[in-house]
Structures are given as structure tokens and as C-alpha cells.
Protein backbone atom coordinates (compact mmCIF):
# COMPACT_ATOMS: atom_id res chain seq x y z
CA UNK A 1 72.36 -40.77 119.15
CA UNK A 2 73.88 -42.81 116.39
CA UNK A 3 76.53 -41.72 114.20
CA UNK A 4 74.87 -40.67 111.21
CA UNK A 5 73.02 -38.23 113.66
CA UNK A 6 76.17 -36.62 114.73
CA UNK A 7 77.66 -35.91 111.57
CA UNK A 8 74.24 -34.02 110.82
CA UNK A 9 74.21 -31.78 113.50
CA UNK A 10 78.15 -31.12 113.04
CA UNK A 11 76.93 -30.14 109.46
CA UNK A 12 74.13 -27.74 110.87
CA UNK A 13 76.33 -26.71 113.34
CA UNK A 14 79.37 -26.03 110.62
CA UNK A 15 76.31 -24.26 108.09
CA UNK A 16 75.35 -22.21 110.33
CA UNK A 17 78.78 -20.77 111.80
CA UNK A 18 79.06 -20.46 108.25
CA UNK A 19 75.99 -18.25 107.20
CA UNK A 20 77.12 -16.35 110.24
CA UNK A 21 80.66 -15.52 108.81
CA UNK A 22 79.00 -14.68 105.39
CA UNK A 23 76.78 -12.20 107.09
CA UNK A 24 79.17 -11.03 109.27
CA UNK A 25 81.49 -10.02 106.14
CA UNK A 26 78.82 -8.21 104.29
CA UNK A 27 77.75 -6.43 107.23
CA UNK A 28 81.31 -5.33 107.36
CA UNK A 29 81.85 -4.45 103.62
CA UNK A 30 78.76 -2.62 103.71
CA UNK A 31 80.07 -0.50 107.02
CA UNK A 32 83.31 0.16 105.07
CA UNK A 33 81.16 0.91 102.21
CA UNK A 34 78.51 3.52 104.07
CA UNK A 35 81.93 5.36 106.00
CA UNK A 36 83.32 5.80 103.04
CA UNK A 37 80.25 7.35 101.19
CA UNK A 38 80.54 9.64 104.24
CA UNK A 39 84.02 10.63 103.77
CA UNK A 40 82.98 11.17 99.98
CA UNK A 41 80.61 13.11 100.78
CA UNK A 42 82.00 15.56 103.38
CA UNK A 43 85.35 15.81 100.66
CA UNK A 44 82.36 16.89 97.67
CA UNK A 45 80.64 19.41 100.24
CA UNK A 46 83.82 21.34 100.68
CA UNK A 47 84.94 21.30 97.67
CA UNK A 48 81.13 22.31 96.37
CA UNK A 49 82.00 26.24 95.96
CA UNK A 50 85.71 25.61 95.10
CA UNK A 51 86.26 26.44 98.84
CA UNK A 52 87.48 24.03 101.26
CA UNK A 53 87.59 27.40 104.26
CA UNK A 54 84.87 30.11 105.13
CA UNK A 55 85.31 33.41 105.33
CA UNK A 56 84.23 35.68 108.28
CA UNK A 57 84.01 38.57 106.14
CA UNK A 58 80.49 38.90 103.94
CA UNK A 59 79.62 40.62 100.76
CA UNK A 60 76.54 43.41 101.47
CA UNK A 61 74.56 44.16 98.82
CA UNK A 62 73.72 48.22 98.67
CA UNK A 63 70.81 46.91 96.60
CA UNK A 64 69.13 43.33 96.30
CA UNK A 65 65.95 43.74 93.85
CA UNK A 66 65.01 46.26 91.07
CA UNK A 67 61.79 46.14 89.01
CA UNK A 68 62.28 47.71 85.08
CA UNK A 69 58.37 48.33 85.18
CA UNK A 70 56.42 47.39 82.00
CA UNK A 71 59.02 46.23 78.81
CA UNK A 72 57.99 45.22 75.27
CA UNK A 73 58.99 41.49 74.54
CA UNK A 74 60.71 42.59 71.46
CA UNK A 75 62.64 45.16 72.66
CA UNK A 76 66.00 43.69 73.07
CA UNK A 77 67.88 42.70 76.36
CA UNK A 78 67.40 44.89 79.57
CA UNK A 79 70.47 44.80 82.12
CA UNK A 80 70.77 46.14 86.06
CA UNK A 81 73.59 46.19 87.57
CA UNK A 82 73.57 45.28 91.48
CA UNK A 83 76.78 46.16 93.46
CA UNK A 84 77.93 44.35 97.11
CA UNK A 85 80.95 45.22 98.48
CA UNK A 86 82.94 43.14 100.80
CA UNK A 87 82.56 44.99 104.09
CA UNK A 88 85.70 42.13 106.01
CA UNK A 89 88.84 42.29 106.37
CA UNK A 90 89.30 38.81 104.74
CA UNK A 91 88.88 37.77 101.15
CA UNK A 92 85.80 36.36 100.06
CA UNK A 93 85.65 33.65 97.22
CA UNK A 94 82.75 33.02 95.07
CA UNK A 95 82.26 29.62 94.38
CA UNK A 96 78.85 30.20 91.85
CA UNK A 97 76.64 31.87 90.04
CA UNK A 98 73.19 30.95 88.55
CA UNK A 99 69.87 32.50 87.74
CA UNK A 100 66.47 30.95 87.89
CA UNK A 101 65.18 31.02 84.67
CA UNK A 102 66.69 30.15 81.20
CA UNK A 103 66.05 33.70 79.77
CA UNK A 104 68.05 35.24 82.57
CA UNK A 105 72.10 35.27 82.46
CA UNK A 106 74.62 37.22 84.61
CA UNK A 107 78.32 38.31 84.67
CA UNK A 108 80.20 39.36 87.33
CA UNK A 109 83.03 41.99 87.06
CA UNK A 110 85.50 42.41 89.96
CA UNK A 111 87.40 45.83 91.21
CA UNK A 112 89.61 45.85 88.22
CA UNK A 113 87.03 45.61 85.83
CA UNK A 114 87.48 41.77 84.51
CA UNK A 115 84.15 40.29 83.45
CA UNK A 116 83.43 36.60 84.63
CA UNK A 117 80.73 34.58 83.24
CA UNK A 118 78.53 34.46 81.38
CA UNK A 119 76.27 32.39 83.99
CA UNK A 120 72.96 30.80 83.82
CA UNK A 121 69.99 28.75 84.90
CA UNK A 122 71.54 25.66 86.32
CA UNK A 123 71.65 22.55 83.88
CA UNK A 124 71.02 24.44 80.96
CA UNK A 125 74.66 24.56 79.53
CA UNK A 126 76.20 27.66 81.07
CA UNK A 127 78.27 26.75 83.71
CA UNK A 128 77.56 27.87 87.73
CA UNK A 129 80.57 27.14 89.35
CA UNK A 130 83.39 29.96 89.43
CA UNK A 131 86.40 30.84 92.02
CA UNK A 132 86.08 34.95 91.83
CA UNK A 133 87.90 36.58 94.99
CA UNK A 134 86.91 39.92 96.39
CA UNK A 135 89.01 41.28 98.74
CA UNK A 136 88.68 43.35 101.70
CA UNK A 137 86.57 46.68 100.87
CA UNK A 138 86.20 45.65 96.96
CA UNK A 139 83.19 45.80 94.99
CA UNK A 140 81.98 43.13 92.95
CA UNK A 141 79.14 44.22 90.45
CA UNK A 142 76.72 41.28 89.01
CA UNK A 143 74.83 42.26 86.15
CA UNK A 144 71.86 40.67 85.38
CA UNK A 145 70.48 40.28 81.52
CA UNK A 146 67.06 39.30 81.17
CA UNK A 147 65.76 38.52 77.36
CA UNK A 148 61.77 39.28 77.34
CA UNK A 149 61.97 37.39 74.54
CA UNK A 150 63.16 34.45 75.25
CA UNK A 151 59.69 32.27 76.29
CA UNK A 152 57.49 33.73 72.96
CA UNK A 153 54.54 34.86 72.66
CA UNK A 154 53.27 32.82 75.99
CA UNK A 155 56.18 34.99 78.07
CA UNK A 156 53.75 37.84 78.24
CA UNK A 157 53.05 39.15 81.58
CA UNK A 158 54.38 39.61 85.18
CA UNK A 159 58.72 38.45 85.26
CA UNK A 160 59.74 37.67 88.79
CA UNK A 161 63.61 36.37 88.34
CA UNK A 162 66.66 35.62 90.23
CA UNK A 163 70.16 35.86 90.37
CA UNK A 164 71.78 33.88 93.25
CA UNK A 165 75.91 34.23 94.24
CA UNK A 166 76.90 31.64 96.70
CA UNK A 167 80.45 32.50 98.11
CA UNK A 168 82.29 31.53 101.61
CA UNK A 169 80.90 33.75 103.97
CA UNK A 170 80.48 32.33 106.88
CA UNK A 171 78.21 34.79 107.96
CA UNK A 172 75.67 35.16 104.52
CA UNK A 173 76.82 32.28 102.37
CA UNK A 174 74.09 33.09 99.22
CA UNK A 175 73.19 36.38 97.83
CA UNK A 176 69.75 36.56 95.73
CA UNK A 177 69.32 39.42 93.06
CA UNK A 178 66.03 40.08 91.87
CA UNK A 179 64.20 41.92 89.81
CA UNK A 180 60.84 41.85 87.85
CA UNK A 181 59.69 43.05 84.45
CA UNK A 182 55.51 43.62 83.37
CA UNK A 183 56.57 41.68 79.42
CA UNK A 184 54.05 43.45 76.35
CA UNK A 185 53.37 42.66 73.33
């Protein structure tokens, strides 16, 4: 081999260690990267509800869906109240609240009689997310609104809604409240 060969393989050789370095950093920045999306992630998840700890008690609902039978669509707001108690002997935080539909809203009120809320269908400018605490053997009543109104003329007909309440319970995390309303004319 002459000279001139051997300085071109000790440049392929000295490329390619090269390229290998290059990959080997991004594979590395991109591992330090993807662990710390994790990290992110698990911090966001626990912090989701405004809880970073479960509870072992649970909030039981005495009653989870109501129908007000048949409702004229211009007859104002109708509201039901649902009550759950919290049958632990730990505190229970609520974390949120949301319905799902726009012409459904709900407020909480604790033992003492504060209201919270008013809450909504998510992304639709009421907010969802709440810290509430019920403590051991205290009611919490959520009141759901629902305006028959609210979708028009088109809104006549058969209302199936929702309320949810997602708390700390390690045991029954969400809570749905429903109800349903026949909309006339």
C-alpha cells in the first residue's frame, strides 16, 4: 500500500469513529430526553386532581341518576340535587368537576353549606379542576342545572347528561351523575 492509501483509510477510519460518536451522543440526548418526559409525566399525573396521595375512604352516592320526565324547552332551568357521603374515616379531596354537555353546569356545596363551582363541559370556559375536601361521614351535595334551552329549537327530544366528580379515592376514583329530560316545544 502506498502512502496516499494510508492516509485514506486513516480518514475512513477517523469518519467513521466519528459518525459513531455523533450517533452515540444523540442516542444519549434523546435517552435523557425520553426519561425525562417520563418523570414529567408521572409529576403531571399526580398532580392531575390537585392530589399527589389517595384516599382509602370513598364517597357513596345514595343516588346516581334521576330522570325529570317530559320538560318544555322554554321553561327555565331544572336542578336535582344528588347527595354522596363519605362513608371513610379519611378525608377525601375532589380534584374536578365537569359535565358532558355545554347546557349542563354543576356546583358542589360541602357540609357547611359553601357552594363551589360553577362547573362545566370541559374546554368550554368553566373551569374543571377544584380541591373540595369532605371529611369523614360528611355529605357533599352536587347539583346539577340543565338549560333545555340551551341547543334551540333542534334540542327537542330525549336529554341523556352527565355530571362526573373525580376525587382520590382509591377505591372509586370518578363518580357519574345522570339524569335525562324528554325536551318539548
Amino acid at each position: 500500500m502506498s502512502n496516499g492509501t494510508y492516509r485514506k483509510v486513516d480518514r475512513l477510519i477517523k469518519t467513521n469513529t466519528d459518525m459513531k460518536t455523533k450517533h452515540l451522543a444523540i442516542y444519549i440526548i434523546g435517552g435523557l430526553l425520553l426519561i425525562g418526559l417520563i418523570f414529567w409525566g408521572r409529576a403531571a399525573g399526580e398532580n392531575n386532581n390537585g392530589n399527589s396521595s389517595y384516599s382509602a375512604s370513598a364517597l357513596v352516592a345514595t343516588e346516581t341518576s334521576f330522570d325529570f320526565g317530559t320538560i318544555p324547552m322554554y321553561g327555565g332551568n331544572v336542578v336535582h340535587e344528588f347527595t354522596a357521603i363519605n362513608d371513610g374515616t379519611e378525608p377525601i379531596v375532589v380534584g374536578k368537576v365537569y359535565t358532558t354537555c355545554g347546557c349542563t353546569t354543576a356546583v358542589l356545596i360541602d357540609d357547611s353549606g359553601k357552594e363551589y363551582g360553577e362547573f362545566g363541559m370541559q374546554g368550554h370556559g368553566l373551569p374543571s379542576d377544584t380541591k373540595i375536601e369532605v371529611g369523614p361521614g360528611e355529605p357533599l351535595l352536587v347539583r346539577a342545572i340543565f338549560d333545555p334551552a340551551a341547543h334551540g329549537p333542534s334540542g327537542v327530544g330525549l336529554a341523556d347528561r352527565s355530571v362526573y366528580v373525580e376525587t382520590n379515592s382509591a377505591e372509586s376514583p370518578k363518580l357519574e351523575f345522570s339524569f335525562k329530560a324528554l325536551v318539548t316545544q
